[in-house]
C-alpha atoms as a PDB file:
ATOM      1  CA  UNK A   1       0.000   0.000   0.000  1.00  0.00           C
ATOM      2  CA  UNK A   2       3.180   2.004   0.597  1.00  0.00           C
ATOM      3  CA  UNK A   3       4.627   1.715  -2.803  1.00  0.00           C
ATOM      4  CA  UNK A   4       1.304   1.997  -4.439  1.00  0.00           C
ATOM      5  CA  UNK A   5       0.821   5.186  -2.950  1.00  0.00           C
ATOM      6  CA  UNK A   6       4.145   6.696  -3.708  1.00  0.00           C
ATOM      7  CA  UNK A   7       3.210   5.800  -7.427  1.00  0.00           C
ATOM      8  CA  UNK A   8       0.522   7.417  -7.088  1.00  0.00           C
ATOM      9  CA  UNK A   9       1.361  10.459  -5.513  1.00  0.00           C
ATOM     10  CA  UNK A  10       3.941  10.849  -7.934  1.00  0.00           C
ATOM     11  CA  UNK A  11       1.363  10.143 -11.220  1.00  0.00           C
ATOM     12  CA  UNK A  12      -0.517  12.878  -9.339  1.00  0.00           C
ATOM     13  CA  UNK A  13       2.333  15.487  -9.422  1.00  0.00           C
ATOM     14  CA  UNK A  14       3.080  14.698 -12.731  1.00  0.00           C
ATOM     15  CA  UNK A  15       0.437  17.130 -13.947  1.00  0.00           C
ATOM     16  CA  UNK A  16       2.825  19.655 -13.021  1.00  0.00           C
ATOM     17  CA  UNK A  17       4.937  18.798 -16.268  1.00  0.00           C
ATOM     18  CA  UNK A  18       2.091  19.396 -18.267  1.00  0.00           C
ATOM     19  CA  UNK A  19       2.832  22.936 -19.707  1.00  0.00           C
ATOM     20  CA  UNK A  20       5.932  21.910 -20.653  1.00  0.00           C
ATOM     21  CA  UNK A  21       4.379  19.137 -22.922  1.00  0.00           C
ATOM     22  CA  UNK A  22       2.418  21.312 -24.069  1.00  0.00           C
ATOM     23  CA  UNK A  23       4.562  24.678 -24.792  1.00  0.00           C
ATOM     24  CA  UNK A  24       2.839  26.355 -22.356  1.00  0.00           C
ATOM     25  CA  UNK A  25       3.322  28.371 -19.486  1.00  0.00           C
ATOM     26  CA  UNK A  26       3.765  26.760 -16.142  1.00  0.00           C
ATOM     27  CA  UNK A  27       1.752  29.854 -14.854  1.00  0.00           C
ATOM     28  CA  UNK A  28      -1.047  28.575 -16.912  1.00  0.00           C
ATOM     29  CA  UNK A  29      -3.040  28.123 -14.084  1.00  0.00           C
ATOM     30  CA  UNK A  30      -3.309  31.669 -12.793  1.00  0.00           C
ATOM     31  CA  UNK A  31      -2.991  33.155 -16.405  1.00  0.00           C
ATOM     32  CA  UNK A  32      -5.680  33.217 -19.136  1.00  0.00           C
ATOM     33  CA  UNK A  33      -7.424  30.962 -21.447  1.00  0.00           C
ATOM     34  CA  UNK A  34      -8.546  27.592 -21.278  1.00  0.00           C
ATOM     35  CA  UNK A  35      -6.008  25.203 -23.348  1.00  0.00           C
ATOM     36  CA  UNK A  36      -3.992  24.733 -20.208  1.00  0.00           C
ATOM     37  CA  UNK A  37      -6.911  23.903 -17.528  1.00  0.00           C
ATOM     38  CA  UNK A  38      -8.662  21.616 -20.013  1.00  0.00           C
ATOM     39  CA  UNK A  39      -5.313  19.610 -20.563  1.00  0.00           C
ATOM     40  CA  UNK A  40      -5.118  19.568 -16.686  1.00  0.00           C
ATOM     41  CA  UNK A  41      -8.826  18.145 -16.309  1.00  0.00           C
ATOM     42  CA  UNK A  42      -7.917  15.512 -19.245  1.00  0.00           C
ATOM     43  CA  UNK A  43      -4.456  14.691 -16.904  1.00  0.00           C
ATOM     44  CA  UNK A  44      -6.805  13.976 -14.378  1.00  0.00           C
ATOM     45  CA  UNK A  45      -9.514  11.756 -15.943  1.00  0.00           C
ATOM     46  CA  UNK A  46      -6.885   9.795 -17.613  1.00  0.00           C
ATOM     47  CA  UNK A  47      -4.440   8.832 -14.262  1.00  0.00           C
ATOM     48  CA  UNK A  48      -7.696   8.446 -12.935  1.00  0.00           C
ATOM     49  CA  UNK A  49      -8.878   5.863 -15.453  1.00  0.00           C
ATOM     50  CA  UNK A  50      -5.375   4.171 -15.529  1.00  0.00           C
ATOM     51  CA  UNK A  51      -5.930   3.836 -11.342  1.00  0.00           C
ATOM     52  CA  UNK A  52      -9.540   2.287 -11.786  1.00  0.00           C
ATOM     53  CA  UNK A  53      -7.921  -0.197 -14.549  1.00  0.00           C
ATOM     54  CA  UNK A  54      -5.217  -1.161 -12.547  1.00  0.00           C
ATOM     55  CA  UNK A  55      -5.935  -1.474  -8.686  1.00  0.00           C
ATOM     56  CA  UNK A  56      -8.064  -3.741  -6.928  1.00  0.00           C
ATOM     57  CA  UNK A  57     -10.998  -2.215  -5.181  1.00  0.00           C
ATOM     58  CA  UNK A  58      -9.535  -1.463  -1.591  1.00  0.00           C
ATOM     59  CA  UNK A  59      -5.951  -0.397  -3.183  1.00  0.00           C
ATOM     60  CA  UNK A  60      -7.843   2.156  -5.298  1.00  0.00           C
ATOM     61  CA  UNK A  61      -9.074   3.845  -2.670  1.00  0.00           C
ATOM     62  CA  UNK A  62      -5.534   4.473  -1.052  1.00  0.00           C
ATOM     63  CA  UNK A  63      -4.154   5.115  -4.700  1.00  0.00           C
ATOM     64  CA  UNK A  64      -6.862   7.619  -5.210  1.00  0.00           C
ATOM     65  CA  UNK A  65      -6.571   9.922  -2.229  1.00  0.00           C
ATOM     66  CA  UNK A  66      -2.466   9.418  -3.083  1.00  0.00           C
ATOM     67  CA  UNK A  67      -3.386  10.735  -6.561  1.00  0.00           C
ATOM     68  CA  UNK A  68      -5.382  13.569  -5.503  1.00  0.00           C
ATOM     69  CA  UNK A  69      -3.119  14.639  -2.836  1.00  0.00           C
ATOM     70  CA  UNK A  70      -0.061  14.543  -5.881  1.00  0.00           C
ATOM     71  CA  UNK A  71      -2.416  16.407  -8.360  1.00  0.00           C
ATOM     72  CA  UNK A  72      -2.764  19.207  -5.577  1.00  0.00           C
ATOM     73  CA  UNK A  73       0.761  19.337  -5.188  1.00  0.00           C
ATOM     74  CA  UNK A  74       1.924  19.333  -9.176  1.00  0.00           C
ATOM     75  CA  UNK A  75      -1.239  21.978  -9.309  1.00  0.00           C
ATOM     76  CA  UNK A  76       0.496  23.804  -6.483  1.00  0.00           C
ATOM     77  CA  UNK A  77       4.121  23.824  -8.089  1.00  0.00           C
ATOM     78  CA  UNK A  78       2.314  25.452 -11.467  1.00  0.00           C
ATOM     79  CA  UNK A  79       1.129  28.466  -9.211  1.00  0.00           C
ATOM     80  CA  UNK A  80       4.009  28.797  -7.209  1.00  0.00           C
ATOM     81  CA  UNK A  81       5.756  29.319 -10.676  1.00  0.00           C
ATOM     82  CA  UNK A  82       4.113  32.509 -11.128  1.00  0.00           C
ATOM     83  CA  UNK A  83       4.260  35.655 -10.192  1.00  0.00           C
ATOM     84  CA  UNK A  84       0.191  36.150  -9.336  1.00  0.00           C
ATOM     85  CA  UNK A  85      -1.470  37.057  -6.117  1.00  0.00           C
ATOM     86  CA  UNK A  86      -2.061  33.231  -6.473  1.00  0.00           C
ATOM     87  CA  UNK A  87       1.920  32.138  -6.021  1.00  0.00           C
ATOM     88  CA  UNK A  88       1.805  32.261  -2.029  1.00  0.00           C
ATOM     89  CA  UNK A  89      -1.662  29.919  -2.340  1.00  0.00           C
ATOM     90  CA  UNK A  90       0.588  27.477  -4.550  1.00  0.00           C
ATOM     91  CA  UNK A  91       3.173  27.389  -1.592  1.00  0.00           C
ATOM     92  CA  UNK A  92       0.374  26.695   0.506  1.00  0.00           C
ATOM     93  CA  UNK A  93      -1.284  24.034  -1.359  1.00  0.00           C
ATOM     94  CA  UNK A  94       2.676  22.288  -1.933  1.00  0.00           C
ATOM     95  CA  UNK A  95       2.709  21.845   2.319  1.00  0.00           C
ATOM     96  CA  UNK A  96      -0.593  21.025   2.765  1.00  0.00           C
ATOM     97  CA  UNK A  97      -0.174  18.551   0.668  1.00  0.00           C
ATOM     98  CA  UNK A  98       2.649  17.286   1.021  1.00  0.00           C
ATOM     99  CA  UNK A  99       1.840  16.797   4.896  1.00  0.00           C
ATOM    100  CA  UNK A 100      -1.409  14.765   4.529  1.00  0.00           C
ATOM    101  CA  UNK A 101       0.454  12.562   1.866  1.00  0.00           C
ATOM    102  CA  UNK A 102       3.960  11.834   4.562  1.00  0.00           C
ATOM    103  CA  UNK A 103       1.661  11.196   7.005  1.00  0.00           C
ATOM    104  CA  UNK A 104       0.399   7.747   5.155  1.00  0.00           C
ATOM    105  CA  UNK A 105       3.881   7.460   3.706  1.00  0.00           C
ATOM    106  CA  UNK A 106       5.411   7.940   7.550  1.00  0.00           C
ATOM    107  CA  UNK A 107       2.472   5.397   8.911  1.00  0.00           C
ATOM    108  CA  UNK A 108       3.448   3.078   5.872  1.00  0.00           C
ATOM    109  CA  UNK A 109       7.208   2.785   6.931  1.00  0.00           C
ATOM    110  CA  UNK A 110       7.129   2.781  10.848  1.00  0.00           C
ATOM    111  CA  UNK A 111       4.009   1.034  12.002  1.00  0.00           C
ATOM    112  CA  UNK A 112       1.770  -0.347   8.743  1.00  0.00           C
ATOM    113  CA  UNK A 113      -0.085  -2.776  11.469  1.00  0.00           C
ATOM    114  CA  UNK A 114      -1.753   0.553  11.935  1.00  0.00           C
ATOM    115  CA  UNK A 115      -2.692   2.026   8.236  1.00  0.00           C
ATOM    116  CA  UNK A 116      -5.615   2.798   7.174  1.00  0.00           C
ATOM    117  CA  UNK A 117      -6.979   5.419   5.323  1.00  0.00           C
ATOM    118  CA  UNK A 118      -7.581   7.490   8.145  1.00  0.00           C
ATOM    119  CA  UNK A 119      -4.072   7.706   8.386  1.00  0.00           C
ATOM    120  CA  UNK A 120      -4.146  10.475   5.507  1.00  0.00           C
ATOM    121  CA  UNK A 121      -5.658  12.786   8.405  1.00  0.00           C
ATOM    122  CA  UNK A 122      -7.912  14.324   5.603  1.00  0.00           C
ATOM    123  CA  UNK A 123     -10.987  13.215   7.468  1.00  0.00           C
ATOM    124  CA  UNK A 124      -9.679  14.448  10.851  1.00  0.00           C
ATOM    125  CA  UNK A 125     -12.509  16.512  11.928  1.00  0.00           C
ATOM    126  CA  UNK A 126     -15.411  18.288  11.165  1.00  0.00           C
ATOM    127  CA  UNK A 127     -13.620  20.714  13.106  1.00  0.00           C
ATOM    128  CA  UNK A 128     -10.435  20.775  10.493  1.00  0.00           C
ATOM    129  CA  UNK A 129     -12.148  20.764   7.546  1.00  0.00           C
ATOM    130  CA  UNK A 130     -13.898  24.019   8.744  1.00  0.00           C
ATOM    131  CA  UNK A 131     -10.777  25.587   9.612  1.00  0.00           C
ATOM    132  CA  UNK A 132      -9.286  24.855   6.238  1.00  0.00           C
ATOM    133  CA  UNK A 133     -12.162  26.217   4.371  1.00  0.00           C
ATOM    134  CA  UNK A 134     -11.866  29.217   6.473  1.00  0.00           C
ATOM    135  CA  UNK A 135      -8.385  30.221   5.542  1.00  0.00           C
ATOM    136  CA  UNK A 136      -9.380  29.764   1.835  1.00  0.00           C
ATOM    137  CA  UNK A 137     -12.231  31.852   2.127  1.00  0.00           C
ATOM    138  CA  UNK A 138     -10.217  34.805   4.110  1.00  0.00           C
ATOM    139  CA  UNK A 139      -7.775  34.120   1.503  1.00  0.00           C
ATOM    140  CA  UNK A 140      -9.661  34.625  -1.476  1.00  0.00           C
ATOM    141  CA  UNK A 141     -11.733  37.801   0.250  1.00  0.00           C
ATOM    142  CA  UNK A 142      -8.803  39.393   1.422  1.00  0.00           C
ATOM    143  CA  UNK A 143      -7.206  39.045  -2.386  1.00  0.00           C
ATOM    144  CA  UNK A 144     -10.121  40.522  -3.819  1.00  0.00           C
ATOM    145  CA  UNK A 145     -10.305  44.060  -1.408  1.00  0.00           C
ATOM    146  CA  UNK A 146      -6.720  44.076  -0.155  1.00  0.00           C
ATOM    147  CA  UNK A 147      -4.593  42.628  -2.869  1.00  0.00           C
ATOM    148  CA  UNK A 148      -1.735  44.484  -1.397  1.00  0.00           C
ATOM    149  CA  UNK A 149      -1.899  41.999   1.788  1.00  0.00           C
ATOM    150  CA  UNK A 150      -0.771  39.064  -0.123  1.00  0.00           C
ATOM    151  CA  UNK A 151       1.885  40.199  -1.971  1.00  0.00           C
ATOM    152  CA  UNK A 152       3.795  40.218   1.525  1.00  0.00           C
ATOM    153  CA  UNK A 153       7.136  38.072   0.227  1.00  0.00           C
ATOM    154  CA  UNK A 154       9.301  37.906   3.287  1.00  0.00           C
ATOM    155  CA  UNK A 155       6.118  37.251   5.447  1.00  0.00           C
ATOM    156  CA  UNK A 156       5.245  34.772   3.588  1.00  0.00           C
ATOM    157  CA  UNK A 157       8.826  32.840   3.647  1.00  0.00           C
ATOM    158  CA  UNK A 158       8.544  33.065   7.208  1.00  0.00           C
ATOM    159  CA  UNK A 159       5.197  31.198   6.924  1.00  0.00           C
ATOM    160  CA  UNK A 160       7.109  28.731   4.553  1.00  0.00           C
ATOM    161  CA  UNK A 161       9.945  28.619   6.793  1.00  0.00           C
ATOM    162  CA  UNK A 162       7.615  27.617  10.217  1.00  0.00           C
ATOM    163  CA  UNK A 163       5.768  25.375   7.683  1.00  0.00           C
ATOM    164  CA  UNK A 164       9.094  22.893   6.409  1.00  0.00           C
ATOM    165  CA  UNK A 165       9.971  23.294  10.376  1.00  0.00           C
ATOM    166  CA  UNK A 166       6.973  21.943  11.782  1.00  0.00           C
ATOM    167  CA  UNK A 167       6.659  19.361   9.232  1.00  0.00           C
ATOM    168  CA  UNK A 168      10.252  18.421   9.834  1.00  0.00           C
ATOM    169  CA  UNK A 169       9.966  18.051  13.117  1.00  0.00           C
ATOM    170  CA  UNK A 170       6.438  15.960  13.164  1.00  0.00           C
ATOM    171  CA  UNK A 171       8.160  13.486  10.684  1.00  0.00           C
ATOM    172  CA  UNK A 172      11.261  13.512  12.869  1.00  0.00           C
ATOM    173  CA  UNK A 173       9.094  12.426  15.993  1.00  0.00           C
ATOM    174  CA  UNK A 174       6.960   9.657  14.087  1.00  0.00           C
ATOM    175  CA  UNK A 175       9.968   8.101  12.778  1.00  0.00           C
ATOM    176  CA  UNK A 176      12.151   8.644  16.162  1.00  0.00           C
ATOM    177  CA  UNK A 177       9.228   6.667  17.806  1.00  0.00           C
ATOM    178  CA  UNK A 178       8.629   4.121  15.082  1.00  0.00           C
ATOM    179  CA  UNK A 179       5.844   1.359  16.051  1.00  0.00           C
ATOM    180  CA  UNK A 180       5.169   3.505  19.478  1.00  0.00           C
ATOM    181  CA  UNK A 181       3.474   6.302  17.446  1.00  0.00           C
ATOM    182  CA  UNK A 182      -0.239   5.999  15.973  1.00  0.00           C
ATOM    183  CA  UNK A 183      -2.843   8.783  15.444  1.00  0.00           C
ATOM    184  CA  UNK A 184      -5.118   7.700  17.933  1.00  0.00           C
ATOM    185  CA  UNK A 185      -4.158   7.768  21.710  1.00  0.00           C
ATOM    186  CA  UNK A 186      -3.849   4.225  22.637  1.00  0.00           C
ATOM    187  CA  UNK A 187      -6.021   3.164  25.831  1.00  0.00           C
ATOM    188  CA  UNK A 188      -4.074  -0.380  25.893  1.00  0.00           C
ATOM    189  CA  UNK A 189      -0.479  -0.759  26.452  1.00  0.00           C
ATOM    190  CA  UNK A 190       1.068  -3.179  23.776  1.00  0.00           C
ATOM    191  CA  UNK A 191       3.910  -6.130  23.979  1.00  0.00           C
ATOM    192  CA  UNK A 192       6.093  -3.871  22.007  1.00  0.00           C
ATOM    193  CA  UNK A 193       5.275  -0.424  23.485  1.00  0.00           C
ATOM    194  CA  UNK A 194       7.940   1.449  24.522  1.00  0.00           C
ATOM    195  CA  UNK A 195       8.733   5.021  26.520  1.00  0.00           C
ATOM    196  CA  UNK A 196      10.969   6.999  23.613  1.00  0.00           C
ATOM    197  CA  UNK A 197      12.763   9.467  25.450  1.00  0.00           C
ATOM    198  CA  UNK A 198      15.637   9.458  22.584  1.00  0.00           C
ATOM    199  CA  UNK A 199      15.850  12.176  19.664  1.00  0.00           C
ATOM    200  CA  UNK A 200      13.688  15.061  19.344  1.00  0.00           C
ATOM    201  CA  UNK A 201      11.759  13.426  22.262  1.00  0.00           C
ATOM    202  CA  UNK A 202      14.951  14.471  24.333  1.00  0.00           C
ATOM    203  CA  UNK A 203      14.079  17.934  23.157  1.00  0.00           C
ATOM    204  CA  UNK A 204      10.029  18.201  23.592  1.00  0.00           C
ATOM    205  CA  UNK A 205       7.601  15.444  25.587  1.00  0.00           C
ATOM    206  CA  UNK A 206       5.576  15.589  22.580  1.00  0.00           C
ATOM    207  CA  UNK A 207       7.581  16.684  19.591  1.00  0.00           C
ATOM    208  CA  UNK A 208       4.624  15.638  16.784  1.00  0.00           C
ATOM    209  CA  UNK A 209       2.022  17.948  18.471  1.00  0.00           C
ATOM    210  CA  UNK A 210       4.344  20.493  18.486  1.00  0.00           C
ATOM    211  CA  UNK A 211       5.318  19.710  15.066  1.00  0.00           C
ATOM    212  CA  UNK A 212       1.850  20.456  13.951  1.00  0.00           C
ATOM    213  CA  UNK A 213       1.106  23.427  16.367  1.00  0.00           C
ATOM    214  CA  UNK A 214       3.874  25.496  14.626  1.00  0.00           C
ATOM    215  CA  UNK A 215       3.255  23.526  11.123  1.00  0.00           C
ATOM    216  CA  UNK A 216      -0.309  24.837  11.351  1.00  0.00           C
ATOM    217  CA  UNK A 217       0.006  28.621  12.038  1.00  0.00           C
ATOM    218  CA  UNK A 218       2.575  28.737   9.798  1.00  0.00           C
ATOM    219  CA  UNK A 219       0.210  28.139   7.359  1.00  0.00           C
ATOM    220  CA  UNK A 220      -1.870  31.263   7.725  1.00  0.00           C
ATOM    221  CA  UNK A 221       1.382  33.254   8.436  1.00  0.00           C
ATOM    222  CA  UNK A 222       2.385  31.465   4.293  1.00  0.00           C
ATOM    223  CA  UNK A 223      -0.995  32.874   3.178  1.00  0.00           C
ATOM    224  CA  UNK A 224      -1.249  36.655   5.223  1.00  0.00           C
ATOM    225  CA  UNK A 225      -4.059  35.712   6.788  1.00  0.00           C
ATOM    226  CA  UNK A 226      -4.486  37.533   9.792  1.00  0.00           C
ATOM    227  CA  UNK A 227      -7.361  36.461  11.240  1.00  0.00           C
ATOM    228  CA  UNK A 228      -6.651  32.613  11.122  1.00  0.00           C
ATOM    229  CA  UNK A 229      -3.276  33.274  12.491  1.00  0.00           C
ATOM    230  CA  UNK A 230      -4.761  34.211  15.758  1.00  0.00           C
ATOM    231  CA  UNK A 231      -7.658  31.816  15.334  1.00  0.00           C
ATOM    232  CA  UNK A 232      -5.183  29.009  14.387  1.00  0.00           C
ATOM    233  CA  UNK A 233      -3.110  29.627  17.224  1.00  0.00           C
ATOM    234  CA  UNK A 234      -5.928  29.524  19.998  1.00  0.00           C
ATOM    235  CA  UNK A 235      -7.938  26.507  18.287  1.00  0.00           C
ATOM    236  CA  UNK A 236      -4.763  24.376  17.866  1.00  0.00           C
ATOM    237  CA  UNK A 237      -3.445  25.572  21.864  1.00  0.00           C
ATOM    238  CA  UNK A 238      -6.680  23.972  23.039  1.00  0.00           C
ATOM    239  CA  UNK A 239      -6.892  21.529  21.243  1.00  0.00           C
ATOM    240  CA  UNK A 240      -3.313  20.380  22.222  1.00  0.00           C
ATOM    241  CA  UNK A 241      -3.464  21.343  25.756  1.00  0.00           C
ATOM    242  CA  UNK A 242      -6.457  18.984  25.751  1.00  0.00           C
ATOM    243  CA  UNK A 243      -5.255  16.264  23.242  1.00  0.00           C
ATOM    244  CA  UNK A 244      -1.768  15.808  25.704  1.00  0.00           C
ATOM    245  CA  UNK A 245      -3.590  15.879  29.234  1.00  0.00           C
ATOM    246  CA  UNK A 246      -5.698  13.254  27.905  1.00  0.00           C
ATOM    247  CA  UNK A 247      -2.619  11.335  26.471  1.00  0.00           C
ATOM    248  CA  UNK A 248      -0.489  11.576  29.669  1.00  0.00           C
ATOM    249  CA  UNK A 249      -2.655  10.111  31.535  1.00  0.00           C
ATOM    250  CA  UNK A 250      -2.355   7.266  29.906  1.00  0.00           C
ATOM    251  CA  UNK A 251       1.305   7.160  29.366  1.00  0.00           C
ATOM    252  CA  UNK A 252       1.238   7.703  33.089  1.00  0.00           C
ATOM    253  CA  UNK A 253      -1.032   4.421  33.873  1.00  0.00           C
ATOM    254  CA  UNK A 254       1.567   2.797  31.385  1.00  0.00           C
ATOM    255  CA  UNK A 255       5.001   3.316  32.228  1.00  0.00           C
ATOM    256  CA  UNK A 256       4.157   4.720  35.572  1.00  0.00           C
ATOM    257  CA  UNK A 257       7.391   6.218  37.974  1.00  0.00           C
ATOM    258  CA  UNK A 258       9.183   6.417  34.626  1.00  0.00           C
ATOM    259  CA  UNK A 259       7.242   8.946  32.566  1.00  0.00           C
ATOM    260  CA  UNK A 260       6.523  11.051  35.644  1.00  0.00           C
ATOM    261  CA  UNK A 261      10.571  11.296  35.789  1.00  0.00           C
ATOM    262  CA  UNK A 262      10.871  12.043  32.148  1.00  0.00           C
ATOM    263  CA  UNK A 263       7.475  14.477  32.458  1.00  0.00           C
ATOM    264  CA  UNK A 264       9.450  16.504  35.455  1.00  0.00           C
ATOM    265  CA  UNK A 265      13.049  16.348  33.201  1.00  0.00           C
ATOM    266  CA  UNK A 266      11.516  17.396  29.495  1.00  0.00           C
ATOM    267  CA  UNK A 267       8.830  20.811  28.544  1.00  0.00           C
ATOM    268  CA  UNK A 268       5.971  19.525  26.688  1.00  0.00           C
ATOM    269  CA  UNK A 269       6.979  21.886  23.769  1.00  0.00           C
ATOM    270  CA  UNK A 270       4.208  24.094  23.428  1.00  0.00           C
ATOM    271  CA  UNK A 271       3.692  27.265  25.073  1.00  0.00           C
ATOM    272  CA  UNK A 272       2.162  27.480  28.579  1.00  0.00           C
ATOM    273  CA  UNK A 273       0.919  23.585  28.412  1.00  0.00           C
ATOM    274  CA  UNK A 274       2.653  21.582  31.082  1.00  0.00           C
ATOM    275  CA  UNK A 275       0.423  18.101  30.584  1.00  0.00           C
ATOM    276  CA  UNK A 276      -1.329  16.299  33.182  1.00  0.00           C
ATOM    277  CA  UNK A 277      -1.533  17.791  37.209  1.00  0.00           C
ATOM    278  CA  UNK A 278      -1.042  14.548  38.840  1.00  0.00           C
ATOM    279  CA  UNK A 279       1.117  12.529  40.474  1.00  0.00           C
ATOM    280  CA  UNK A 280       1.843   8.871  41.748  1.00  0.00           C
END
C-alpha cells in the first residue's frame, strides 16, 4: 500500500509537467485561457482511469486519495511558478499537501499494522475541515479588497519557513518513535510499546504535536491571513493542551514512575501547556 501510494502520488504530481508538454506556461493556471486547464482536467480523468484499470478495489481507494493529494501538489508547483497574487496559495497548497500525503507514507514505513486510510488525516474533523475552508475563504476575500496583503514576500517565507519546520519536526518524531506512534491515543499498552525518550523526544515530551502546532500557524502566516493566524493559534493551543492531558494520563497508567521522571526532566513543547496535574 506504501509503494502503491508513492506511485501514485507521484502520477498525481506529474500534472505539473504538463505545460511543458504542451509549450505552455507553467503559470497557466493563474494566467488566461482555457487550453492549459482543459489539458489539466484531461491529466486527471486519464491517471484516474489508468488507477480504476489497474488497482483492486480497496488499493484504489488508497491510490486515489495518493493521486489527488499529488495532483494538488503538481497543481500547487504550477502556481508557485508565477508571479500572481495566487503564487503564495501554490506554496500553501505544496505543504498542505505534502503533509497529509507523509503522514500515510510515515504510517506506511514505521508502524503499517496501523494504516488505514484514516491515516491520511484528511478526514480528521469536522472541526479541520472548517478551519481549512476558512483560511481559503479569508484568503480569497482578502485578495479581492486588499490585494496588497498578499503580496507580503518575506512574510510569507517566514510562513514557509515555520511550515518545512513543523513538518520536519512531526516526521522527525513519528519516525524517532517508530511502532510507538499511531494517530489515535492508545487506551491499551502493547507487547512492544515502549517510553521513547531518545531524539527530538529528548528535546520536547511531545515533539509531533508540536510539530503540527507550529506547522499549522505557519500556514496562515504562508498565506497573510491575519485572522486565522490568531484563530489558528488559539484553536490548535486547546486543542493540544487537551489532546496531551488526555494522552499523559495514559502514558502515566503505562510506564508509571518512569514517565513522571521524564514528564518533570523534558517541557511539553508548546507554550504554557505543562500536561497532566497529577502525580503517583
Amino acid at each position: 500500500e506504501g509503494r502503491a501510494s508513492l506511485c501514485s502520488f507521484l502520477l498525481g504530481a506529474s500534472v505539473a509537467a504538463v505545460p511543458l508538454l504542451l509549450g505552455l506556461s507553467p503559470a497557466l493556471l493563474a494566467g488566461p485561457g482555457l487550453r492549459g486547464r482543459l489539458a489539466l482536467a484531461l491529466h486527471v480523468a486519464g491517471v484516474n482511469a489508468a488507477l480504476l484499470l489497474l488497482c483492486p478495489r480497496p488499493l484504489y481507494k488508497v491510490a486515489v486519495r495518493a493521486c489527488f493529494l499529488g495532483f494538488a501538489f503538481g497543481c500547487g508547483l504550477l502556481l508557485s511558478a508565477g508571479r500572481s497574487a495566487w503564487r503564495h496559495f501554490g506554496w500553501y497548497m505544496c505543504s498542505l499537501s505534502l503533509f497529509h500525503y507523509s503522514e500515510y507514507l510515515v504510517t506506511a514505513i514505521n508502524n503499517p499494522r496501523s494504516l488505514s486510510l484514516d491515516s491520511f488525516l484528511l478526514n480528521h474533523s469536522f472541526e479541520y475541515n472548517l478551519a481549512a475552508l476558512s483560511s481559503w475563504v479569508e484568503f480569497t476575500l482578502e485578495k479581492l479588497f486588499f490585494p496588497e496583503l498578499k503580496q507580503i514576500t518575506w512574510l510569507s517565507t517566514v510562513g514557509l519557513l515555520m511550515v518545512i519546520f513543523g513538518d520536519c519536526l512531526r516526521k522527525a518524531a513519528m519516525l524517532t518513535a517508530g511502532s510507538n506512534f499511531n494517530h489515535i491515543v492508545q487506551n491499551e499498552k502493547s507487547d512492544t510499546h515502549t517510553l521513547v525518550t531518545s531524539g527530538v523526544y529528548g528535546w520536547f515530551r511531545h515533539p509531533s504535536y508540536v510539530g503540527w502546532f507550529y506547522w499549522s500557524i505557519g500556514t496562515q502566516v504562508l498565506l497573510c491571513n491575519p485572522i486565522c493566524v490568531v484563530g489558528y493559534a488559539l484553536a490548535s493551543w486547546r486543542f493540544f493542551r487537551e489532546r496531551i492531558e488526555e494522552e499523559e494520563i495514559t502514558l502515566i497508567h503505562f510506564f508509571g514512575e518512569e514517565y513522571l521522571e521524564y514528564k518533570r526532566k523534558v517541557p511539553s513543547g508548546l507554550p504554557f501547556i505543562k500536561g497532566v496535574k497529577l502525580e503517583l
